[in-house]
C-alpha atoms as a PDB file:
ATOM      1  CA  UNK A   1     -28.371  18.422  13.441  1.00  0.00           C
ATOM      2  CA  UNK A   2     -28.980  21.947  11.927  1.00  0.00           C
ATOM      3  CA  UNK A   3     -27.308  22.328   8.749  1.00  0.00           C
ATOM      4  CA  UNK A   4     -27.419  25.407   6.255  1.00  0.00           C
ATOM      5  CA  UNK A   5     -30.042  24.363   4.778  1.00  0.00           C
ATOM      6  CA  UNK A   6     -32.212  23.982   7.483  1.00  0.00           C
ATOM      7  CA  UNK A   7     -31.821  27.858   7.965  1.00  0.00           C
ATOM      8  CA  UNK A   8     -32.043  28.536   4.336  1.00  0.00           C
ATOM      9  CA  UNK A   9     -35.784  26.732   4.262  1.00  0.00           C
ATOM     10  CA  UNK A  10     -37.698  29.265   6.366  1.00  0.00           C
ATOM     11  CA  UNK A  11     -37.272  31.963   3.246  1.00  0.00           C
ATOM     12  CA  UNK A  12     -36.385  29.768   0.368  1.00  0.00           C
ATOM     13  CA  UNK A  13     -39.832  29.435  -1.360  1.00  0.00           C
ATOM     14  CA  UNK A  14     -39.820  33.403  -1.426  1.00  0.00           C
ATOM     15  CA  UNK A  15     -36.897  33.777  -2.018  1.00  0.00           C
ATOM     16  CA  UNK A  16     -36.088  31.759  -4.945  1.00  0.00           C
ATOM     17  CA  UNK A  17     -39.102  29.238  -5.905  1.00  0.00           C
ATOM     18  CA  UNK A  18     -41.980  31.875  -6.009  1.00  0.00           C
ATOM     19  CA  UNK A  19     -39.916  34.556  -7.460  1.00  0.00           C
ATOM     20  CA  UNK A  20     -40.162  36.078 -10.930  1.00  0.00           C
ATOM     21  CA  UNK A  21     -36.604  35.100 -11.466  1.00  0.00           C
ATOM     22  CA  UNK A  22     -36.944  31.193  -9.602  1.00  0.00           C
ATOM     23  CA  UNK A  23     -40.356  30.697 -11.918  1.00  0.00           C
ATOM     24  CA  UNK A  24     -38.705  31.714 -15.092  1.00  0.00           C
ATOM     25  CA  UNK A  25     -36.173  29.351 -14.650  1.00  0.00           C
ATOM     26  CA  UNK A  26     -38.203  26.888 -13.472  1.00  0.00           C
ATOM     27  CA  UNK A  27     -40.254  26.884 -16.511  1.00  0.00           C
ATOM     28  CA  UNK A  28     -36.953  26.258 -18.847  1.00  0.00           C
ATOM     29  CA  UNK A  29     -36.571  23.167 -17.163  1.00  0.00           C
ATOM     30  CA  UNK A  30     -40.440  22.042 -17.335  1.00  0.00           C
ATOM     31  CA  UNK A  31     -40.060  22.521 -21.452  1.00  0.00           C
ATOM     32  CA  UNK A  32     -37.902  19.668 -21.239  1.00  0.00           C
ATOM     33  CA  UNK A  33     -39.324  17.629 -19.307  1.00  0.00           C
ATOM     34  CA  UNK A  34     -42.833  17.953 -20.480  1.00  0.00           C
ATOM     35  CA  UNK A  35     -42.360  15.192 -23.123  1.00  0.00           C
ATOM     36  CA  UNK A  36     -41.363  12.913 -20.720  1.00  0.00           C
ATOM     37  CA  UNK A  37     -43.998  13.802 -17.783  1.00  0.00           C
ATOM     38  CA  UNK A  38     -47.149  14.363 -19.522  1.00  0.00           C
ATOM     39  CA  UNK A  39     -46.714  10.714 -21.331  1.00  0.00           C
ATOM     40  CA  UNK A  40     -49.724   8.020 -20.541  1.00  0.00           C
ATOM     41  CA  UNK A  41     -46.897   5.717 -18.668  1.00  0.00           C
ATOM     42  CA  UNK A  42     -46.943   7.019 -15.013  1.00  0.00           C
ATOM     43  CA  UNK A  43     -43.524   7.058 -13.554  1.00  0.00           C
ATOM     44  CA  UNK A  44     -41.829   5.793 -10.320  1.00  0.00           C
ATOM     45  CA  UNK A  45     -39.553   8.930  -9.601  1.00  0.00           C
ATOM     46  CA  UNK A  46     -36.598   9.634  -7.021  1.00  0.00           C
ATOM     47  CA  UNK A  47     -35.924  13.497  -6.100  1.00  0.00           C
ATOM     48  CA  UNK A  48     -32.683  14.125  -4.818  1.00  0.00           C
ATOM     49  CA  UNK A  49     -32.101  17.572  -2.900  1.00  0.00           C
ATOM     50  CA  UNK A  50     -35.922  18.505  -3.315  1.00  0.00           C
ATOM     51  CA  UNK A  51     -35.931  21.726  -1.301  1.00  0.00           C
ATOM     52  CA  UNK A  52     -39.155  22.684  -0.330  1.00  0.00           C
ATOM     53  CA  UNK A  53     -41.375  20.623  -2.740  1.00  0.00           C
ATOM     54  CA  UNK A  54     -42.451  22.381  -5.278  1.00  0.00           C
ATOM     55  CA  UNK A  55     -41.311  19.931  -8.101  1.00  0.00           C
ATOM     56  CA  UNK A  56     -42.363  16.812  -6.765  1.00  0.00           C
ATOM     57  CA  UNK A  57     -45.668  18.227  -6.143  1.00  0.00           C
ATOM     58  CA  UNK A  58     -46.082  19.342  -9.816  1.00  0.00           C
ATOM     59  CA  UNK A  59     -45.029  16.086 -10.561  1.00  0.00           C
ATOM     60  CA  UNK A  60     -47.700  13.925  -8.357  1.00  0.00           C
ATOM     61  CA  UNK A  61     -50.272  16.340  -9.931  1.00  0.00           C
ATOM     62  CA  UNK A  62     -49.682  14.431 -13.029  1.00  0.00           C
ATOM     63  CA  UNK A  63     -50.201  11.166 -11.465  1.00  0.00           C
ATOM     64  CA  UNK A  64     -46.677  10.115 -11.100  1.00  0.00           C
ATOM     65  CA  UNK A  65     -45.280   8.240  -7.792  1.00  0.00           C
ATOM     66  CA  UNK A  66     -42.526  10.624  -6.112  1.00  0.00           C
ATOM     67  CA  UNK A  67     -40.374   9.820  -3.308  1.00  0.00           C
ATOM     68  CA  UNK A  68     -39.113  13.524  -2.999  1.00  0.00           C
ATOM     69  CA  UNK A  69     -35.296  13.387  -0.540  1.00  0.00           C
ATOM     70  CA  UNK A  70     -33.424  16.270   1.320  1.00  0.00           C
ATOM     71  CA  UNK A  71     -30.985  15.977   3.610  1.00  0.00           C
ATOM     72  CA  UNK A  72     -32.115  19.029   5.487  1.00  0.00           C
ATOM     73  CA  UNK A  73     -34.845  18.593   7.934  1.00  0.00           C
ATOM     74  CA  UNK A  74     -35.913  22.220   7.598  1.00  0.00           C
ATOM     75  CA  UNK A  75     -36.449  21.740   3.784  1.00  0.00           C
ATOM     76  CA  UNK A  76     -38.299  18.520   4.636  1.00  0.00           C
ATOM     77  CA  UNK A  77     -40.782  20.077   7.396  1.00  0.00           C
ATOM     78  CA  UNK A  78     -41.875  23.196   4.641  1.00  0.00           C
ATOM     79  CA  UNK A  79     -42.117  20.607   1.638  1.00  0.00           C
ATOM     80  CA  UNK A  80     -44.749  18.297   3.821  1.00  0.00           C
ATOM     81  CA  UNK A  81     -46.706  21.067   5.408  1.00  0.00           C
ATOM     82  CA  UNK A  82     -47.893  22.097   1.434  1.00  0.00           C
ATOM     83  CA  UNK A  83     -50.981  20.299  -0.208  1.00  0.00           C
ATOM     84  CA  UNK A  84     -49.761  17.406  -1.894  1.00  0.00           C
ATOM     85  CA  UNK A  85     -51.352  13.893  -3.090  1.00  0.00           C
ATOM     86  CA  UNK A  86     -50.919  10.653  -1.784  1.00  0.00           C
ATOM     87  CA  UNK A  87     -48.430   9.357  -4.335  1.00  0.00           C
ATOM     88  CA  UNK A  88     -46.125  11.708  -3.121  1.00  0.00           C
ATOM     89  CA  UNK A  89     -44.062  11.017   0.294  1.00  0.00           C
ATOM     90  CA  UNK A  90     -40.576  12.899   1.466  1.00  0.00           C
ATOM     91  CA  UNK A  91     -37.976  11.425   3.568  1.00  0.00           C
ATOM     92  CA  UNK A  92     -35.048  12.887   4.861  1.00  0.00           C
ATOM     93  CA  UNK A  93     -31.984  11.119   2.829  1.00  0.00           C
ATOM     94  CA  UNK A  94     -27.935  12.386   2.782  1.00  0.00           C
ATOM     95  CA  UNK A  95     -27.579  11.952  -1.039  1.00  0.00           C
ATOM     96  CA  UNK A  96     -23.910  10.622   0.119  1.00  0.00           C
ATOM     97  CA  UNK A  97     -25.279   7.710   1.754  1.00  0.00           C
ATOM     98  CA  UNK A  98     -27.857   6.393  -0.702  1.00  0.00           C
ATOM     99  CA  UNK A  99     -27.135   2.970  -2.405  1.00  0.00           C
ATOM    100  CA  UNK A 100     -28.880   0.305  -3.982  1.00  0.00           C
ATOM    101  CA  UNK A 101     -30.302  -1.248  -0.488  1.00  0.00           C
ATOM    102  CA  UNK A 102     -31.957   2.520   0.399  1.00  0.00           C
ATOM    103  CA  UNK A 103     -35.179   2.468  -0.675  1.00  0.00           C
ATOM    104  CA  UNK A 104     -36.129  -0.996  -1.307  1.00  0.00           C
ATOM    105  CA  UNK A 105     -37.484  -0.190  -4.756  1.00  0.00           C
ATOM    106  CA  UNK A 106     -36.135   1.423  -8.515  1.00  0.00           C
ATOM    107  CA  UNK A 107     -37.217   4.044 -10.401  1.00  0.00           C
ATOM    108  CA  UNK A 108     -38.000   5.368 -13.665  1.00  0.00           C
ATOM    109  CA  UNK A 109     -36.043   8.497 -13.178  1.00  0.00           C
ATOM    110  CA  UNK A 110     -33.556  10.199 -10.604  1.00  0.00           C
ATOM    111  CA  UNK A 111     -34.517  13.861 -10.467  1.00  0.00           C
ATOM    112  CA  UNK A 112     -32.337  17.042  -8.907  1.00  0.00           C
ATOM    113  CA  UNK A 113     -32.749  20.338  -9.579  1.00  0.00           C
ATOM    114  CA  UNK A 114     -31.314  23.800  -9.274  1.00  0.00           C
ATOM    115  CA  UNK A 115     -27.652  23.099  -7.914  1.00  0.00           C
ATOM    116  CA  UNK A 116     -28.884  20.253  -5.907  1.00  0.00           C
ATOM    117  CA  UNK A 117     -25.744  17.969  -7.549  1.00  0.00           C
ATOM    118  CA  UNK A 118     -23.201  20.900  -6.998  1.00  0.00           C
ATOM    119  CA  UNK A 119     -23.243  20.009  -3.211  1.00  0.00           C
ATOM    120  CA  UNK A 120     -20.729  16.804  -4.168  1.00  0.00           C
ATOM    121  CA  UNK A 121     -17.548  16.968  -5.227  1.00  0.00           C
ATOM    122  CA  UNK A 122     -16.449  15.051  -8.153  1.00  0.00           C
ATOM    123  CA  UNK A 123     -14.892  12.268  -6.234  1.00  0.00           C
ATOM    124  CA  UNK A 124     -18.122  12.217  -4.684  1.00  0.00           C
ATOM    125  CA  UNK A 125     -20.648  12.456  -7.502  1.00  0.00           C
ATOM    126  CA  UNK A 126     -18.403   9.141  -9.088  1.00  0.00           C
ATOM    127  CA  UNK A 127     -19.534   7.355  -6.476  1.00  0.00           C
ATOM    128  CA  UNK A 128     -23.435   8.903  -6.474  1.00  0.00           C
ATOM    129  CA  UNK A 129     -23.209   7.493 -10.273  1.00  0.00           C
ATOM    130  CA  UNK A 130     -22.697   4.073  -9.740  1.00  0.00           C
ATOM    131  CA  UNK A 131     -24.782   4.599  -7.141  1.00  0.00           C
ATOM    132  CA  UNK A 132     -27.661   6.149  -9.039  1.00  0.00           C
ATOM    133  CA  UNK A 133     -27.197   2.943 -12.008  1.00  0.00           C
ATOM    134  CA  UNK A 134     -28.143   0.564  -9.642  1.00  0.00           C
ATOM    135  CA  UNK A 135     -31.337   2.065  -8.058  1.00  0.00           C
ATOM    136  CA  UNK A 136     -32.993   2.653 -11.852  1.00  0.00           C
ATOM    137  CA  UNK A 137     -35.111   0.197 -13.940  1.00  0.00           C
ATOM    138  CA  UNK A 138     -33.410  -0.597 -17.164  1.00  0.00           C
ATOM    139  CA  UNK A 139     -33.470   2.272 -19.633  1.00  0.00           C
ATOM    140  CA  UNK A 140     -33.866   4.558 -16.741  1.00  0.00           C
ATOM    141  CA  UNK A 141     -32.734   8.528 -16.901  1.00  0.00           C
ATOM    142  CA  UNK A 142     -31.330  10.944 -14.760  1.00  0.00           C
ATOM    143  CA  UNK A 143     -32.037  14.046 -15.205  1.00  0.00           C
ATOM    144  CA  UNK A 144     -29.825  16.899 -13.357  1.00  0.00           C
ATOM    145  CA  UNK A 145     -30.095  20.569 -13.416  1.00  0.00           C
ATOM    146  CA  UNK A 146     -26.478  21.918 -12.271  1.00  0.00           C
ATOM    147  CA  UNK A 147     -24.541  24.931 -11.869  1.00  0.00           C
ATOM    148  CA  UNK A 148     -21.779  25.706 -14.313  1.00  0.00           C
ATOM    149  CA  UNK A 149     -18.503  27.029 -13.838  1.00  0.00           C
ATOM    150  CA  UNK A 150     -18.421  29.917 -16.836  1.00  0.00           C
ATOM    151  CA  UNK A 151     -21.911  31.895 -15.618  1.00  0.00           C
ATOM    152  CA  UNK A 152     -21.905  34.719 -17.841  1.00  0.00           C
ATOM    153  CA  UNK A 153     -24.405  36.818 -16.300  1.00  0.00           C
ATOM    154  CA  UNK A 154     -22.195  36.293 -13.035  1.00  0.00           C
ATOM    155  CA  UNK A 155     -19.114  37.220 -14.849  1.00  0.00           C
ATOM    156  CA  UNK A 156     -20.738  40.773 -16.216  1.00  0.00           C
ATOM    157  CA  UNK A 157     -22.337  41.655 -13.032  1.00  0.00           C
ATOM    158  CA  UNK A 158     -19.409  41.287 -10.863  1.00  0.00           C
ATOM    159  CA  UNK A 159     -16.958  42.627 -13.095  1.00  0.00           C
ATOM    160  CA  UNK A 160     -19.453  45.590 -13.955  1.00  0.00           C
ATOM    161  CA  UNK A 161     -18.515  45.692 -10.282  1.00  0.00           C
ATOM    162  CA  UNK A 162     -15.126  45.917  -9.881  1.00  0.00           C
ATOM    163  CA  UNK A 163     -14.905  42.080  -7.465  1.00  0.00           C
ATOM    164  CA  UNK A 164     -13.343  40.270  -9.439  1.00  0.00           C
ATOM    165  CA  UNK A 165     -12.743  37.814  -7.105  1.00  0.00           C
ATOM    166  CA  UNK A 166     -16.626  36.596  -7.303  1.00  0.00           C
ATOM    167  CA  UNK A 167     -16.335  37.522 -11.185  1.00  0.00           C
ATOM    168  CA  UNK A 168     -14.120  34.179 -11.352  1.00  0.00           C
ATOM    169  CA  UNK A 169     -15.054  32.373  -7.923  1.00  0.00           C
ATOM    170  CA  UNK A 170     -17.078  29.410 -10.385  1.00  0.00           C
ATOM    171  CA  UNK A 171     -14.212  28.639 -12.231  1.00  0.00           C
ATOM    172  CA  UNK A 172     -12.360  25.947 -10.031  1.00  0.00           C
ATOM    173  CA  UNK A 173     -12.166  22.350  -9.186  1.00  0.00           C
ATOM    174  CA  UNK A 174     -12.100  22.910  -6.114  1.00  0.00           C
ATOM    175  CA  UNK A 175     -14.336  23.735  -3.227  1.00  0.00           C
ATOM    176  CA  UNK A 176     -16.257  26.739  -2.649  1.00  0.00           C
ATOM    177  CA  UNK A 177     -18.959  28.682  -0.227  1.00  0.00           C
ATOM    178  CA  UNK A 178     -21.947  29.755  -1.913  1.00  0.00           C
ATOM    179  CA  UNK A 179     -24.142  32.053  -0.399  1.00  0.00           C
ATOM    180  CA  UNK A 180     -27.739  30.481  -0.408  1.00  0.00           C
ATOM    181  CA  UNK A 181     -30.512  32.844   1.667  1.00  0.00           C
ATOM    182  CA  UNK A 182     -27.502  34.253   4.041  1.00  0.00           C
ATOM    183  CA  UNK A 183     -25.966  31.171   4.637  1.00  0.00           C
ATOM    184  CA  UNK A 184     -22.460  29.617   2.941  1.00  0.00           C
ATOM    185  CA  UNK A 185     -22.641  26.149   1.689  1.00  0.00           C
ATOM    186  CA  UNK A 186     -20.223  24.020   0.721  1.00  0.00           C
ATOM    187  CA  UNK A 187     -20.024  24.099  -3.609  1.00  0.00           C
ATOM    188  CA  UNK A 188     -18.907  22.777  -6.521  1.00  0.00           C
ATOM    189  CA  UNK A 189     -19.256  23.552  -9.864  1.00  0.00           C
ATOM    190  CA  UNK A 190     -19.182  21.138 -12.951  1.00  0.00           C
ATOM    191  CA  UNK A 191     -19.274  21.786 -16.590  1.00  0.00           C
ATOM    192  CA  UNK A 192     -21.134  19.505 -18.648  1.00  0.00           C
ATOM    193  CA  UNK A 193     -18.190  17.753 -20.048  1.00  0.00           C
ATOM    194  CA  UNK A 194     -17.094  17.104 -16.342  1.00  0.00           C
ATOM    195  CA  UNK A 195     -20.811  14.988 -15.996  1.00  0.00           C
ATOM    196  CA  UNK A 196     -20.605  13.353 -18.660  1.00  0.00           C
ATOM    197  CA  UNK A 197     -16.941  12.060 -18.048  1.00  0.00           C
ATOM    198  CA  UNK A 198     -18.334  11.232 -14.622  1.00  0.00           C
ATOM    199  CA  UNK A 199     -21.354   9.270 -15.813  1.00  0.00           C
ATOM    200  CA  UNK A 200     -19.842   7.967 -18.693  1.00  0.00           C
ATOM    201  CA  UNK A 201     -19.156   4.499 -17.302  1.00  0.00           C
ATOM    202  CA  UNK A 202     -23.104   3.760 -16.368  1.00  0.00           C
ATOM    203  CA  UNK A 203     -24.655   6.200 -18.206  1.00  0.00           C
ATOM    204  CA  UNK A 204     -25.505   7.759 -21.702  1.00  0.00           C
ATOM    205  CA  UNK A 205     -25.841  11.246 -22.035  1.00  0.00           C
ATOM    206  CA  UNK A 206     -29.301  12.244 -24.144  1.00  0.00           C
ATOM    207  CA  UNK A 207     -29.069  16.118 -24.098  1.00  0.00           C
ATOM    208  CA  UNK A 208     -27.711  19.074 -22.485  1.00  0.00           C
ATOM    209  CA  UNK A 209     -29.947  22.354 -22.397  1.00  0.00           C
ATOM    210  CA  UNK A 210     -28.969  25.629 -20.766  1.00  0.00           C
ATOM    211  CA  UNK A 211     -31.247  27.123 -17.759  1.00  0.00           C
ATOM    212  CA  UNK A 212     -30.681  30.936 -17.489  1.00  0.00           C
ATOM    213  CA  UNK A 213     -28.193  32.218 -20.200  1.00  0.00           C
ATOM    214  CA  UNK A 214     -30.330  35.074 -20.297  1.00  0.00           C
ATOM    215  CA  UNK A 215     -32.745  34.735 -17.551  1.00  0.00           C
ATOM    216  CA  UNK A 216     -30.216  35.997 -14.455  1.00  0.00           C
ATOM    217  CA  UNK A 217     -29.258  34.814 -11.174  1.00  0.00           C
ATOM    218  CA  UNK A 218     -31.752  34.788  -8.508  1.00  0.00           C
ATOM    219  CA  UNK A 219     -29.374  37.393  -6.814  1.00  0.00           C
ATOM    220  CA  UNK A 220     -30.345  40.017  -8.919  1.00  0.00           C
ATOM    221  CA  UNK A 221     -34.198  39.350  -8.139  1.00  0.00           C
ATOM    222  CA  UNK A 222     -34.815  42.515  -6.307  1.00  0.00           C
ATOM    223  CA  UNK A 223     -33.106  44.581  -9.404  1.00  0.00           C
ATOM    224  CA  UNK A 224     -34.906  46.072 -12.270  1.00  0.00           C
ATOM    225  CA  UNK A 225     -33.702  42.923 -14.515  1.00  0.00           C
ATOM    226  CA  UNK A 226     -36.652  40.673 -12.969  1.00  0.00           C
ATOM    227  CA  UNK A 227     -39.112  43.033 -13.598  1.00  0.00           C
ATOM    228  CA  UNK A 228     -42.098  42.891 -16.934  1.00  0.00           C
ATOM    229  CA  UNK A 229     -41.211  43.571 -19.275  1.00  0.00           C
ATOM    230  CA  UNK A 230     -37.511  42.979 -19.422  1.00  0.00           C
ATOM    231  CA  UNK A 231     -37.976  39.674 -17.453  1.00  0.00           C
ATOM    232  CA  UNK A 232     -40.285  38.592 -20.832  1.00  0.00           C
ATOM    233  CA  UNK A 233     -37.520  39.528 -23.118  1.00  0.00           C
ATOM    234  CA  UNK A 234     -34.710  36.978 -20.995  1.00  0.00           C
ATOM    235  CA  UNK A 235     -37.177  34.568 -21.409  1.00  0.00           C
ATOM    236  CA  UNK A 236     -37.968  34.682 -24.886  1.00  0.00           C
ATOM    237  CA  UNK A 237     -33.732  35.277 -25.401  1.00  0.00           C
ATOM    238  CA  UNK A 238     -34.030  31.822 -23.482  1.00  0.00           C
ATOM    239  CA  UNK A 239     -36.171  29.860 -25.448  1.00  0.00           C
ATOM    240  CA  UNK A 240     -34.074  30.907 -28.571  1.00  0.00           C
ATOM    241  CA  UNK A 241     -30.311  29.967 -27.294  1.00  0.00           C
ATOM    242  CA  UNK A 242     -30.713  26.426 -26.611  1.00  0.00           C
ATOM    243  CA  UNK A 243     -28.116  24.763 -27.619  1.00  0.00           C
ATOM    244  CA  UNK A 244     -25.688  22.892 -25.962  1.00  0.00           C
ATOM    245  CA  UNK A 245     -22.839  25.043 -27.056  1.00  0.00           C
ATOM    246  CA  UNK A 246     -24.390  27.771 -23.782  1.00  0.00           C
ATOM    247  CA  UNK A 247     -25.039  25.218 -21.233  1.00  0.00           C
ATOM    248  CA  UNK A 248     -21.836  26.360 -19.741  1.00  0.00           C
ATOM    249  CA  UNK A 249     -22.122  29.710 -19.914  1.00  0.00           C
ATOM    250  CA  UNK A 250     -25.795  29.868 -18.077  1.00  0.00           C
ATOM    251  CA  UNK A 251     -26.406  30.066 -14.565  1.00  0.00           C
ATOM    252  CA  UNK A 252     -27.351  26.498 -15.133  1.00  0.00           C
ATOM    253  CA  UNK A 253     -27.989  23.774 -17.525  1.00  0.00           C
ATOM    254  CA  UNK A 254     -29.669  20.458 -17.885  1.00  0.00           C
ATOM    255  CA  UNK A 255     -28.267  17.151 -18.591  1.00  0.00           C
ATOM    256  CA  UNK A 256     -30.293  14.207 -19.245  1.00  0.00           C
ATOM    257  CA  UNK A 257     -28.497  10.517 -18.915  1.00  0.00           C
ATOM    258  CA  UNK A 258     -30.192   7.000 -20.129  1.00  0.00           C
ATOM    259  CA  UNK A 259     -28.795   4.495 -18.067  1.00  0.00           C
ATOM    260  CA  UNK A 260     -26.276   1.874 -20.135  1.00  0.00           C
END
């Protein structure tokens, strides 16, 4: 069955993962995980909500084994038709669905970037938790990179604006439509506290970075504020506020959890 997703995949990697905006980004989240990828210990690694690939292949470059997941066949069908090494397969996987008995193996670490977790709902991601404990080695990690609900850039530009109905349209508990490539998808947004409440029972939580506090939305790619050299100056605004105290107030953060 077509989902949004599957019409999202056709532009996706232009429209987000090879952008100047999607690779700035992207590169915040690589600083943290460097220490943990470019260790001697290869890794067994689950991606949840891969997209189009481009992680997981970084990943098998460095000689870890990646079972990459999307639920959307479209995302699926792009990832596999890119160069990519043996110890890296993709399989089609509803992260709703997955349990203990899905893959017939554990892992190292649970991967998802970019929002891929802000497709559940809270009730939901309680249940992806447990879930998520019981497919991981002892001393495993998850490591998540989710949307907020206090984006400031998103706050400025739409007020700047005059909607303030999108100004505000991250800060609820309840369900949303996101527009990703043209298409609306189901979202919810989660403040780190809300994870780590969520996770607390299986999981502890290791850090929390912030992913764009400067560095804006991938909206605002075809604007001046993605272009050299004010692109340079987010990102070196973005290497400076890292605390945890922003996290919240980016366009997203990290969290990293060590399984209990």
């Amino acid at each position: 069955m077509v989902n949004g997703f599957d019409i999202a995949s056709v532009e996706y990697d232009s429209a987000f993962t090879f952008s100047n905006i999607g690779k700035a980004q992207r590169r915040m989240v690589y600083k943290y995980l460097n220490p943990l990828l470019n260790q001697k210990e290869k890794l067994s690694i689950l991606e949840l909500n891969c997209g189009t690939g481009e992680d997981a292949i970084q990943f098998a470059k460095l000689g870890h084994h990646i079972l990459a997941t999307d639920i959307s066949e479209g995302m699926i069908k792009v990832a596999k038709a890119k160069t990519h090494s043996k110890n890296l397969s993709f399989k089609i996987q509803d992260i709703n669905t997955i349990d203990e008995t899905s893959f017939n193996r554990k892992f190292d670490l649970i991967f998802s970037n970019f929002g891929g977790l802000n497709c559940l709902s809270q009730i939901e991601l309680k249940t992806f938790f447990y879930s998520a404990s019981q497919l991981l080695h002892a001393n495993g990690k998850i490591i998540l990179v989710i949307m907020p609900k206090h984006c400031l850039w998103e706050q400025t530009y739409y007020t700047l604006k005059g909607d303030l109905k999108n100004a505000k349209r991250r800060n609820t508990s309840g369900r949303v439509f996101a527009n990703v490539d043209g298409v609306n998808v189901e979202t919810w947004y989660h403040n780190p506290n809300d994870i780590i409440d969520l996770a607390k029972s299986h999981f502890n939580t290791v850090k929390v970075k912030p992913i764009g506090l400067s560095i804006p939305p991938s909206y605002l790619e075809n604007s001046f504020l993605s272009k050299q050299p004010i692109i340079s100056v987010f990102k070196a605004l973005d290497n400076t506020f890292t605390s945890a105290f922003w996290a919240k107030y980016a366009d997203h953060y990290l969290i990293e959890l060590t399984k209990k």
